[in-house]
Protein backbone atom coordinates (compact mmCIF):
# COMPACT_ATOMS: atom_id res chain seq x y z
CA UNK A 1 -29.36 -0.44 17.38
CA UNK A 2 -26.36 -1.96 18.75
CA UNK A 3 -23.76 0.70 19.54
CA UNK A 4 -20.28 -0.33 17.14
CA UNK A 5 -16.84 0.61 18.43
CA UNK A 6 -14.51 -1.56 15.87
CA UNK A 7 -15.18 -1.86 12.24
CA UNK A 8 -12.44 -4.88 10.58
CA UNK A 9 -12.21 -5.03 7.11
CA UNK A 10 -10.77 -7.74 4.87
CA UNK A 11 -8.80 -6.41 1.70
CA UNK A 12 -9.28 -8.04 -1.50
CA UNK A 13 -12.46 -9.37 -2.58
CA UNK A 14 -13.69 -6.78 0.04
CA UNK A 15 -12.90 -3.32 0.61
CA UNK A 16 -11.37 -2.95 -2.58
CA UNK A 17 -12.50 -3.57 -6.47
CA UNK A 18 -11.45 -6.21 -8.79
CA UNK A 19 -8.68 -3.14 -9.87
CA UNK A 20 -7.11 -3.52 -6.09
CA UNK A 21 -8.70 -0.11 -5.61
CA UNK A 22 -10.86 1.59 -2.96
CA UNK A 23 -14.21 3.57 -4.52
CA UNK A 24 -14.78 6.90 -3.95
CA UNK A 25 -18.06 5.83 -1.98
CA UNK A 26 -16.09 3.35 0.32
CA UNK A 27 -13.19 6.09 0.74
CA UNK A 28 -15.79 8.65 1.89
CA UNK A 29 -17.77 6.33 4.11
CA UNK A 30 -14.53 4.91 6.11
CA UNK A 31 -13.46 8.62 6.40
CA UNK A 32 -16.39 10.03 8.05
CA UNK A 33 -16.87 6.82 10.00
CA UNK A 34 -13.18 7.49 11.69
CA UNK A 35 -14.07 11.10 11.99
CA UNK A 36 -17.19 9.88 14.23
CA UNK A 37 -14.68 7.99 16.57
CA UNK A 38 -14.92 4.45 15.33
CA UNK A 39 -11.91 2.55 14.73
CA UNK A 40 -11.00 1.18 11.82
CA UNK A 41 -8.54 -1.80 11.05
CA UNK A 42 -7.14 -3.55 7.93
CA UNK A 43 -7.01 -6.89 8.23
CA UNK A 44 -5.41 -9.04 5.38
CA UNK A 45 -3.14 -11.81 4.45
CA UNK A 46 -1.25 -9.44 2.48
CA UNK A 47 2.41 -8.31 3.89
CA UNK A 48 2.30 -4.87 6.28
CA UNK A 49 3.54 -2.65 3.48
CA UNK A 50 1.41 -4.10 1.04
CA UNK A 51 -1.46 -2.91 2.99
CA UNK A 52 0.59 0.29 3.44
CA UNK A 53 -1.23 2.14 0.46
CA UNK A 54 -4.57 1.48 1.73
CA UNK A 55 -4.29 2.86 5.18
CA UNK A 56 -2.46 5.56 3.88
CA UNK A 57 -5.79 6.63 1.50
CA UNK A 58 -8.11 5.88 4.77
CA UNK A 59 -5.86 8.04 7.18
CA UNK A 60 -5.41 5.31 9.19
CA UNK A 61 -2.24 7.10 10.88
CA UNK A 62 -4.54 10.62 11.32
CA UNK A 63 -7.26 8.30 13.39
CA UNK A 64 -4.97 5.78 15.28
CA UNK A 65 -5.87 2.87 13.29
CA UNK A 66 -5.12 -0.66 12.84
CA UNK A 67 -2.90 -3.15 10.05
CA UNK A 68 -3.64 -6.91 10.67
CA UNK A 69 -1.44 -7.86 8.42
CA UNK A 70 0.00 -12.15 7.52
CA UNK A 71 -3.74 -13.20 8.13
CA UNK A 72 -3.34 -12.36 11.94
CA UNK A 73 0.91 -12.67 12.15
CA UNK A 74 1.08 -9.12 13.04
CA UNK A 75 -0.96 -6.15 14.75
CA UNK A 76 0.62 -2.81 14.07
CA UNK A 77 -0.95 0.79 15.84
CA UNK A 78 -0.59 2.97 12.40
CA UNK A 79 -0.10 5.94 14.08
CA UNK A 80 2.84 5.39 15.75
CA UNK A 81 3.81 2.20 13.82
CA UNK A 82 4.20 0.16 17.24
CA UNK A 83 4.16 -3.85 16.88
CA UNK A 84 1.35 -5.16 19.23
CA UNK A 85 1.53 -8.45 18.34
CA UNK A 86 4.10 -10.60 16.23
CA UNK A 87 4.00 -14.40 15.23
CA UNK A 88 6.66 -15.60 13.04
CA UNK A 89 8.38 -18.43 11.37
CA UNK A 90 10.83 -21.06 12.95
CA UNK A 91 14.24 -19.90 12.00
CA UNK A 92 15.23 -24.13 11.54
CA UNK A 93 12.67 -24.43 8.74
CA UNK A 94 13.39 -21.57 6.52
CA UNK A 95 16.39 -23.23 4.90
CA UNK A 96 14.02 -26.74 4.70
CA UNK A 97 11.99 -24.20 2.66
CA UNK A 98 14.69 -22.69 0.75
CA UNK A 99 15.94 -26.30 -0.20
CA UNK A 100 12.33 -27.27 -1.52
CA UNK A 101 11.62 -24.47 -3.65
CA UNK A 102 14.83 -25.42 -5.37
CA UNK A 103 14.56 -28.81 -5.66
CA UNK A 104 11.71 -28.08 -7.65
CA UNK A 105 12.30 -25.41 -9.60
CA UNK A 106 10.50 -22.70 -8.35
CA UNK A 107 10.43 -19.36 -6.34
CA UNK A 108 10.79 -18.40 -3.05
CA UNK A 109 10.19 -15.13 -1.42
CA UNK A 110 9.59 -13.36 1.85
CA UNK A 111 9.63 -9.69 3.24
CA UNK A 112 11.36 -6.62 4.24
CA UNK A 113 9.57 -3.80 5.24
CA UNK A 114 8.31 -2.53 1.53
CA UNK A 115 10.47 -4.65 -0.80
CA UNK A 116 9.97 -8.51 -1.63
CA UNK A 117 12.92 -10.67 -1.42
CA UNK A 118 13.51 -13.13 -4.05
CA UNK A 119 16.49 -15.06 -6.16
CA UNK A 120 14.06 -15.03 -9.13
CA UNK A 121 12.99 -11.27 -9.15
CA UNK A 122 11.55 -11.94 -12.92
CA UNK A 123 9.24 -15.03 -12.03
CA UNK A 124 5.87 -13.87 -13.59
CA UNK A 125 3.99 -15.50 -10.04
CA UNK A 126 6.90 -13.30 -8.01
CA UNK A 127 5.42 -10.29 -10.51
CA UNK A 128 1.94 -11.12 -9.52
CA UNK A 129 2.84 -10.61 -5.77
CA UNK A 130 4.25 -7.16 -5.93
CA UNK A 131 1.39 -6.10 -8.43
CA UNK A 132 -0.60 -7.41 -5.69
CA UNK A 133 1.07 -5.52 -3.15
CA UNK A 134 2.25 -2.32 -4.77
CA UNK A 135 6.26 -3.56 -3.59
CA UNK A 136 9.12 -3.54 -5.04
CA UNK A 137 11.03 -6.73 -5.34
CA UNK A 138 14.64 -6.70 -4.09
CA UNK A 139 16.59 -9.46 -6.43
CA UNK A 140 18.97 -11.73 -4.00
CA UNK A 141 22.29 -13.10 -4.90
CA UNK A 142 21.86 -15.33 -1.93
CA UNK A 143 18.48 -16.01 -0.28
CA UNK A 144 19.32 -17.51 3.42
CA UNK A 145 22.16 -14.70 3.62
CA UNK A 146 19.95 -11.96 2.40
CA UNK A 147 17.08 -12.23 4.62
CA UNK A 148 16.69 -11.11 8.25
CA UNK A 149 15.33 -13.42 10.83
CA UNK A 150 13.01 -14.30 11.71
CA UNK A 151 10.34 -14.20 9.51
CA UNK A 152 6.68 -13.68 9.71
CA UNK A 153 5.98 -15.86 6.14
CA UNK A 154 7.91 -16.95 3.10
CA UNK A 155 5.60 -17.80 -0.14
CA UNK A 156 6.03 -20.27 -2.64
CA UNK A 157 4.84 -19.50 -5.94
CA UNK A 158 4.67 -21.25 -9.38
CA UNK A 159 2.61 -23.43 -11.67
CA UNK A 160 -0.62 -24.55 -9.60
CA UNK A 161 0.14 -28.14 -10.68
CA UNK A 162 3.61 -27.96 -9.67
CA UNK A 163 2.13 -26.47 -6.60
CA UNK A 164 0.69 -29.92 -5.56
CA UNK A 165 3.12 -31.74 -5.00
CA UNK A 166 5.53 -29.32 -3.02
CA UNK A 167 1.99 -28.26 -0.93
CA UNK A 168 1.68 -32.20 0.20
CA UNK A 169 5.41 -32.79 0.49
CA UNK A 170 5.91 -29.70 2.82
CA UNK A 171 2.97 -30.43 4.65
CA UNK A 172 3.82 -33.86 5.66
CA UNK A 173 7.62 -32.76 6.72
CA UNK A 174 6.69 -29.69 8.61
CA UNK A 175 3.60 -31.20 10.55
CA UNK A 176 3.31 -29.19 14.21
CA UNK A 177 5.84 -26.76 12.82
CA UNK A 178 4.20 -24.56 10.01
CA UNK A 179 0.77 -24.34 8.61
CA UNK A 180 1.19 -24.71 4.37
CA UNK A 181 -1.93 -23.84 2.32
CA UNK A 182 -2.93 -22.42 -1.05
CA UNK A 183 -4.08 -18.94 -0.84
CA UNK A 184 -4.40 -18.65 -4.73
CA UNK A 185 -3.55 -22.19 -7.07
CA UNK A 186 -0.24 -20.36 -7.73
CA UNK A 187 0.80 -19.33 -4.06
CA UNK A 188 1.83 -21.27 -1.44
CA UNK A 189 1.74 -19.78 1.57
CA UNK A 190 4.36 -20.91 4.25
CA UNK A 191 3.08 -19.24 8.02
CA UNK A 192 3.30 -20.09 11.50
CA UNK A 193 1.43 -22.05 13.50
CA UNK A 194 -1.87 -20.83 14.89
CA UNK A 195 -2.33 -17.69 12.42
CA UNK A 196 -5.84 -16.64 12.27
CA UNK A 197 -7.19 -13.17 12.61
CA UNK A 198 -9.85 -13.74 15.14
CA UNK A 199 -7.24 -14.61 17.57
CA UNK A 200 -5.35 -11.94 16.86
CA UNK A 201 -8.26 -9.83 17.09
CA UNK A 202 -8.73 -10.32 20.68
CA UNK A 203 -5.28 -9.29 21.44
CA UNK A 204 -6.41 -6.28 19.97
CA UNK A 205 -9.94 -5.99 21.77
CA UNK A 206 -8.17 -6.78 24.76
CA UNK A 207 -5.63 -3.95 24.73
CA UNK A 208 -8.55 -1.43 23.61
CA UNK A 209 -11.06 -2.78 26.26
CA UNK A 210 -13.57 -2.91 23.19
CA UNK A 211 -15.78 -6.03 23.80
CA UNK A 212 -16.24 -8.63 20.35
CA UNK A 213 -19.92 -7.56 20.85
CA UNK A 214 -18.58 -3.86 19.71
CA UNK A 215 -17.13 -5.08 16.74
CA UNK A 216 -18.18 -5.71 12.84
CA UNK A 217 -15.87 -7.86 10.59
CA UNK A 218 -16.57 -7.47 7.26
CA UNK A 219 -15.00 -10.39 4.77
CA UNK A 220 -15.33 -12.86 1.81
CA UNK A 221 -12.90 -15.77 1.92
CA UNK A 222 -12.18 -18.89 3.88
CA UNK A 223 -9.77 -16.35 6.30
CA UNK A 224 -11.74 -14.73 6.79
CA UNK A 225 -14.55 -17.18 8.46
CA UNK A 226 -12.99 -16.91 11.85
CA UNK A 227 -13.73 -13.10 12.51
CA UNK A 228 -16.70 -13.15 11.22
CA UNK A 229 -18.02 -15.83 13.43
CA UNK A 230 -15.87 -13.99 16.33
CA UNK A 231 -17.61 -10.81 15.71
CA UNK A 232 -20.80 -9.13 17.20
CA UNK A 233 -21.50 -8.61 13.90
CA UNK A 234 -19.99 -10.75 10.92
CA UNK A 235 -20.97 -9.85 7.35
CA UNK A 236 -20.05 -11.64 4.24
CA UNK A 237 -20.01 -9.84 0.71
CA UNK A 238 -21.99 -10.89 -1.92
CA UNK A 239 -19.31 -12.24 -3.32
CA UNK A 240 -17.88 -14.29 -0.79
CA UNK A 241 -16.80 -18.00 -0.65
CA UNK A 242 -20.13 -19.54 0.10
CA UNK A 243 -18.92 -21.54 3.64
CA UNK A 244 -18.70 -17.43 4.35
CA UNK A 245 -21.92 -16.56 3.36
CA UNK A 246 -23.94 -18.97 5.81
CA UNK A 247 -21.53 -17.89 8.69
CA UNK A 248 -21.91 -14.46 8.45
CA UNK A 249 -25.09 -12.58 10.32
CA UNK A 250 -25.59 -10.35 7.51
CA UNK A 251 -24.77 -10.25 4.08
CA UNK A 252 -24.18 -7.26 1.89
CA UNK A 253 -23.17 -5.81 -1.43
CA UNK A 254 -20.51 -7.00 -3.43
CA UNK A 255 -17.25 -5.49 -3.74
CA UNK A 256 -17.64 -3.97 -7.12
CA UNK A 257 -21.35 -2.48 -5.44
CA UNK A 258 -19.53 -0.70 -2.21
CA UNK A 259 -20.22 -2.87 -0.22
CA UNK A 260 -18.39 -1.68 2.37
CA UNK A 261 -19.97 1.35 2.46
CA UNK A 262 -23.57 0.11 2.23
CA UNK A 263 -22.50 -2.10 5.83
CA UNK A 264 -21.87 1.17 6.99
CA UNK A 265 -24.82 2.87 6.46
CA UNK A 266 -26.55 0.09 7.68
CA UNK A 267 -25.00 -0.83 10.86
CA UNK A 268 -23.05 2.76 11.63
C-alpha cells in the first residue's frame, strides 16, 4: 500500500452534507488521521473565512494544516495564518465589473477577511452566499470606495437567466484578463486568470517536499477535475459531476454516506 503524506479535500458536495455540515464519522476520521501525521488541507472555491468554520472543527491550526481557498487563489498555513500563495484580480477591471452589475440590475460583492461586501446587503442570492459561508455581510454606501485592493474575486449574483447575458458580455470584454464562469446558475464568479487548485497544489507540494505521488484529492465537481487527475490518488464521490467520476482512480461514498471517511479507511 502506497504510503500517503497529503490528504486534499473539496468542501461542498464533499466533505460536508447537503446541511453544509461535517458528520461525526468524517470529524473523527480527519482527526485521528492528523493525529497520525498526515496533513490535511481544505481546498474550496469558497472565500478563506468561509472555510474558516471547517478547519476550525478539524483542528487544522492544532496540526499545521492547509486552506486552499478561491478555487486555488490562495494557500494559507492555518497555524500561523501565513499567505503562501496569492492570485488576485486586476485592479483596472473591478470598476468594469462594478459598472456591469449595475447596468443590469444586479449585485455585486467581494471579500474582507470574514464579512461580505455588498451595496445590496438584502439581495436573497447575496443571502445565499453568506448562508453558504457562515459571513456576515457588511452593507456598502459606496462599493469601489469601500473595498480594499486588490482583490482575490468579486461574484455576481442574480436571476440565472439574467445571468446569461452579463456571463457572455463580460466574457467577451475581459478576454486574457479574467476567467468568468457559473459556479451555481445564480453566481457568477469573476477570478483571475489561471486559478485552478492543482496548480496551486504544487506550490504547496513544493514548499513541503511532499511528492503528487504522496497525495489523495478527494472531490465532486468540474474544479475539482484538475487535482484529482494531479493526484497520486484522485477519488470522486458518488455523487460527483460525472466528467469527475471517469477521471478519478477510485470512487467512493457519497457525501451524505461519509464518504470521506470511508477514503480514509481505505487508502490511510
Amino acid at each position: 500500500m502506497n504510503s500517503y503524506k497529503m490528504l486534499v479535500l473539496d468542501l461542498d458536495g464533499t466533505l460536508t452534507n447537503a446541511n453544509k455540515e461535517i458528520s461525526t464519522r468524517n470529524r473523527e476520521a480527519l482527526i485521528q488521521l492528523q493525529e497520525k501525521g498526515v496533513l490535511l488541507v481544505l481546498a474550496s472555491g469558497r472565500p478563506t473565512y468561509g472555510i474558516v468554520p471547517l478547519a476550525e472543527e478539524l483542528q487544522l491550526e492544532h496540526f499545521g494544516g492547509y486552506i486552499l481557498s478561491y478555487n486555488g487563489g490562495e494557500i494559507i498555513d492555518w497555524s500561523n495564518r501565513t499567505k503562501l500563495f496569492e492570485n488576485v484580480l486586476p485592479n483596472g477591471v473591478i470598476p468594469h465589473l462594478y459598472a456591469c452589475a449595475n447596468r443590469h440590475q444586479v449585485a455585486i460583492l467581494t471579500y474582507d477577511q470574514q464579512y461580505i461586501v455588498t451595496e445590496h446587503p438584502n439581495d436573497p442570492y447575496v443571502g445565499k452566499e453568506a448562508f453558504l459561508n457562515k459571513m456576515k455581510v457588511r452593507s456598502s454606501a459606496n462599493f469601489l470606495k469601500d473595498i480594499r485592493l486588490p482583490l482575490p474575486k468579486c461574484l455576481i449574483v442574480g436571476d440565472p437567466d439574467q445571468l446569461i447575458s452579463i456571463e457572455e458580455e463580460l466574457s467577451v470584454a475581459l478576454e486574457g484578463e479574467i476567467s468568468v464562469y457559473r459556479s451555481e446558475p445564480y453566481f457568477l464568479e469573476l477570478v483571475p486568470l489561471g486559478i485552478d487548485k492543482a496548480q496551486s497544489l504544487a506550490v504547496l507540494l513544493n514548499k513541503r517536499g511532499i511528492a503528487r505521488e504522496e497525495m489523495v484529492a478527494v472531490g465532486d465537481g468540474y474544479n475539482d477535475l484538475s487535482m484529482i487527475q494531479f493526484a497520486g490518488m484522485g477519488v470522486a464521490m458518488a455523487n460527483a459531476q460525472e466528467a469527475v467520476k471517469q477521471a478519478a482512480d477510485y470512487i467512493t461514498l457519497s457525501n451524505e454516506e461519509d464518504g470521506v471517511a470511508a477514503v480514509i479507511e481505505r487508502f490511510f
